[in-house]
PDB file of N, CA and C in Angstrom:
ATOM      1  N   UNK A   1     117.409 122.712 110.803  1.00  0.00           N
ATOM      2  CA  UNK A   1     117.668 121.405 111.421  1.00  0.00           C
ATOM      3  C   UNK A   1     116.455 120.958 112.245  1.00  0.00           C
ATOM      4  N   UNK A   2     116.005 121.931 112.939  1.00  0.00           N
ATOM      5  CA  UNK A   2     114.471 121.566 113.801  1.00  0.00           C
ATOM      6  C   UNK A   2     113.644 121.010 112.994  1.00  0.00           C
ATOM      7  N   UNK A   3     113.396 121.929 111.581  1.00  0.00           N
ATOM      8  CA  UNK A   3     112.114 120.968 111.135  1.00  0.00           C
ATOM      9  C   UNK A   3     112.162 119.610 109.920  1.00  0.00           C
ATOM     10  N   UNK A   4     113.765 119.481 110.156  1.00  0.00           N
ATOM     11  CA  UNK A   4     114.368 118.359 109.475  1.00  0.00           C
ATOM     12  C   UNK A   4     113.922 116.921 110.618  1.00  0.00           C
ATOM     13  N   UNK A   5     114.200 117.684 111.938  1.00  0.00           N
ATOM     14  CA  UNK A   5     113.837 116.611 112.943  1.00  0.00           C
ATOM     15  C   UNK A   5     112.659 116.303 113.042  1.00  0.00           C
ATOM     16  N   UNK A   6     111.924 117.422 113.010  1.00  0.00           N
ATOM     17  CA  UNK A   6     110.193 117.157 112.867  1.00  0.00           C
ATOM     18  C   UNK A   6     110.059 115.979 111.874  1.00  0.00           C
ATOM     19  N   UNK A   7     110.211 116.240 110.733  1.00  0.00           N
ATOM     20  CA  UNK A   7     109.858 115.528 109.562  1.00  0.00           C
ATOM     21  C   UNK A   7     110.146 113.814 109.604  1.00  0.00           C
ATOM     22  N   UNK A   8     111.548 114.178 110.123  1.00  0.00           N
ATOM     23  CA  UNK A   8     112.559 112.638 110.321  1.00  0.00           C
ATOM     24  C   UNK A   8     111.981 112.041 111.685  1.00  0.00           C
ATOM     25  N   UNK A   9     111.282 112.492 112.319  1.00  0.00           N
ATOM     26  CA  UNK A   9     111.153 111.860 113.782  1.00  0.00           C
ATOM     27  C   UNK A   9     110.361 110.363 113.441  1.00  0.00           C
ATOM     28  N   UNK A  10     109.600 110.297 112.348  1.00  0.00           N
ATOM     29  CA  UNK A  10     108.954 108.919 112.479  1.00  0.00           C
ATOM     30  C   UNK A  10     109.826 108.128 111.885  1.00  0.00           C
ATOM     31  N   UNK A  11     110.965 108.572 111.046  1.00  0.00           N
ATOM     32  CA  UNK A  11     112.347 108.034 110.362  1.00  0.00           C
ATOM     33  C   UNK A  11     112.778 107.460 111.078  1.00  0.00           C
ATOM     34  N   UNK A  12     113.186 107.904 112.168  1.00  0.00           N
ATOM     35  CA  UNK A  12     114.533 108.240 113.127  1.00  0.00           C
ATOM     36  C   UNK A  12     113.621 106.698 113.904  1.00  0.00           C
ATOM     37  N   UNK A  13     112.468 106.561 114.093  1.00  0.00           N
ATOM     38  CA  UNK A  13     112.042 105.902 115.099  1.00  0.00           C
ATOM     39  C   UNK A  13     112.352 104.183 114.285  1.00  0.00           C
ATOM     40  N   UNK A  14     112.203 104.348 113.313  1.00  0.00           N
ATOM     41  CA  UNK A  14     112.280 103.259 112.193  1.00  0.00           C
ATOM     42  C   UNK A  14     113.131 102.707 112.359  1.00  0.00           C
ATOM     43  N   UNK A  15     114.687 104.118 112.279  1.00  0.00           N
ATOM     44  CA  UNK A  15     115.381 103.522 112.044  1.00  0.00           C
ATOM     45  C   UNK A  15     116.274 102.676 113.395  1.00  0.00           C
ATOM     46  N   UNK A  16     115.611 102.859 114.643  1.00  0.00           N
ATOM     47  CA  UNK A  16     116.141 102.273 115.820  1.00  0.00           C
ATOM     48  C   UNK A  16     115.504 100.534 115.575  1.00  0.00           C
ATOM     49  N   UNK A  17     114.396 100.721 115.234  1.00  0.00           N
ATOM     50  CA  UNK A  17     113.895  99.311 115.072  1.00  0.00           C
ATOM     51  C   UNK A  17     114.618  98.701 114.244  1.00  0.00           C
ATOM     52  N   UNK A  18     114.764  99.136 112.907  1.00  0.00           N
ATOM     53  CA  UNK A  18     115.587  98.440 111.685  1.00  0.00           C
ATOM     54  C   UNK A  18     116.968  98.008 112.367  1.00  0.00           C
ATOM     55  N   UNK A  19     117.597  98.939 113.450  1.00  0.00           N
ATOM     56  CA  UNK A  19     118.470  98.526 113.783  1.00  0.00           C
ATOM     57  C   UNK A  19     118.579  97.110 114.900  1.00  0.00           C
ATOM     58  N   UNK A  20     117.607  97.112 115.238  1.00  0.00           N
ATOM     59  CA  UNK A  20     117.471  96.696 116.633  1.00  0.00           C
ATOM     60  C   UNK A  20     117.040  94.698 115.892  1.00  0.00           C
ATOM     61  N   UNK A  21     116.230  95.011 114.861  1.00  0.00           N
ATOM     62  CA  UNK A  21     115.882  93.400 114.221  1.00  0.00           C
ATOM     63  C   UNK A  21     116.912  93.282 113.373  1.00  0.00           C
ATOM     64  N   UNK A  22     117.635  94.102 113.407  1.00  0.00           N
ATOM     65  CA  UNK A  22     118.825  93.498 112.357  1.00  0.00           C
ATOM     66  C   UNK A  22     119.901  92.931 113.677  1.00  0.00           C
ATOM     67  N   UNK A  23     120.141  93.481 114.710  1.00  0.00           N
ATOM     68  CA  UNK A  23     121.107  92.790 115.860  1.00  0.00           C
ATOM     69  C   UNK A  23     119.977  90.947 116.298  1.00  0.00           C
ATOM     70  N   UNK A  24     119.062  91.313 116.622  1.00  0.00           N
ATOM     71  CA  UNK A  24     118.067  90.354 116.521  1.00  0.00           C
ATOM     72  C   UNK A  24     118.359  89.057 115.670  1.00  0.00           C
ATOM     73  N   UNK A  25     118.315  89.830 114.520  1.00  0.00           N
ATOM     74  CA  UNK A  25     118.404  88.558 113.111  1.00  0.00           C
ATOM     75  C   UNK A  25     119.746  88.053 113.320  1.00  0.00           C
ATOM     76  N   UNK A  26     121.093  88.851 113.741  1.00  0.00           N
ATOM     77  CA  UNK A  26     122.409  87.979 114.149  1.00  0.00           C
ATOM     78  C   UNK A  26     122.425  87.199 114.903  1.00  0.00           C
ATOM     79  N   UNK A  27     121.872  87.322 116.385  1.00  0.00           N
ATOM     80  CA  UNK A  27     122.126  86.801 117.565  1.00  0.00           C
ATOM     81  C   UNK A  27     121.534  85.128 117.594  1.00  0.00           C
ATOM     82  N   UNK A  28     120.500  84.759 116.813  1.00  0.00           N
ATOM     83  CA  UNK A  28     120.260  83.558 116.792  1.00  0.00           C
ATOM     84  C   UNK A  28     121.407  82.409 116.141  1.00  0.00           C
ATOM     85  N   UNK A  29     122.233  82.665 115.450  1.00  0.00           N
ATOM     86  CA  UNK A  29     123.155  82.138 114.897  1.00  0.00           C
ATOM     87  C   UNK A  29     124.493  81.506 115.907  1.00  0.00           C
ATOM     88  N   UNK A  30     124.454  82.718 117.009  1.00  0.00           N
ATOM     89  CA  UNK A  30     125.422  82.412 118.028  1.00  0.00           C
ATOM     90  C   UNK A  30     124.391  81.767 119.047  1.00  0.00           C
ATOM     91  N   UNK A  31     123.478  82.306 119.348  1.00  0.00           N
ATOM     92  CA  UNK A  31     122.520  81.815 120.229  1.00  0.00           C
ATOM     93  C   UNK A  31     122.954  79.857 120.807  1.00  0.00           C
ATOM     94  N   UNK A  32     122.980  79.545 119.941  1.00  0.00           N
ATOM     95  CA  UNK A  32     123.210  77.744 119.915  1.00  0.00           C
ATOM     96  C   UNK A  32     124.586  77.149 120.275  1.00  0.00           C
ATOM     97  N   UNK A  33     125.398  78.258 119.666  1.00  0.00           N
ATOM     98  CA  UNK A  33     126.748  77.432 120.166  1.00  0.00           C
ATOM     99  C   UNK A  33     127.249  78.352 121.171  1.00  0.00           C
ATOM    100  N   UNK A  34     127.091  79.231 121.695  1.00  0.00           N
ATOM    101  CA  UNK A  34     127.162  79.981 122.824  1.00  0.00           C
ATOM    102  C   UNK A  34     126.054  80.862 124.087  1.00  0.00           C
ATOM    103  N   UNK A  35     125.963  80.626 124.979  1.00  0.00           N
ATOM    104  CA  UNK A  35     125.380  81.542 125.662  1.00  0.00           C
ATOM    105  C   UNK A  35     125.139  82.894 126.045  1.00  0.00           C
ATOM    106  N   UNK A  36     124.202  83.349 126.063  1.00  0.00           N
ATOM    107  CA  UNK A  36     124.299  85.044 125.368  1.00  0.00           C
ATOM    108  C   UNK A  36     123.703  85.608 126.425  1.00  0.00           C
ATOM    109  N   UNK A  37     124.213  86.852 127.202  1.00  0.00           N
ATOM    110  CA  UNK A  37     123.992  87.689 128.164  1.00  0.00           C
ATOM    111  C   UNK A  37     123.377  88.563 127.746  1.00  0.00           C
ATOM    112  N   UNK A  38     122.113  89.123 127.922  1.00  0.00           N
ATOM    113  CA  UNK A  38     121.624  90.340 127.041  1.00  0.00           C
ATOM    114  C   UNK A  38     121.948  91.182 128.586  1.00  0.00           C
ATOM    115  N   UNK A  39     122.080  92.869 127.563  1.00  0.00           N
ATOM    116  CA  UNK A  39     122.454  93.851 128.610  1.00  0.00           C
ATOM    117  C   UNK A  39     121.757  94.676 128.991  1.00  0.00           C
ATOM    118  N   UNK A  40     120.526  94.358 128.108  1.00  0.00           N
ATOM    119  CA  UNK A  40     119.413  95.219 129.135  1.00  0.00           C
ATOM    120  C   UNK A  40     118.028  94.418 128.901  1.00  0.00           C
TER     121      UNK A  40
END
């Protein structure tokens, strides 16, 4: 499992971004007809 993490660590980093522009790519849609509190 350690050197699964090794391997995956530049994965793993990807995959926070992929996640992070995919919440991104939703939020403009509401953006206009509602006001949006970001939480951090």
């Amino acid at each position: 499992m350690v050197a699964r993490r090794q391997a995956d660590s530049h994965h793993a980093v990807e995959c926070e971004v992929e996640e992070r522009e995919v919440h991104e790519e939703e939020v403009p849609e509401e953006f206009g007809s509602r006001p949006f509190e970001p939480d951090h």
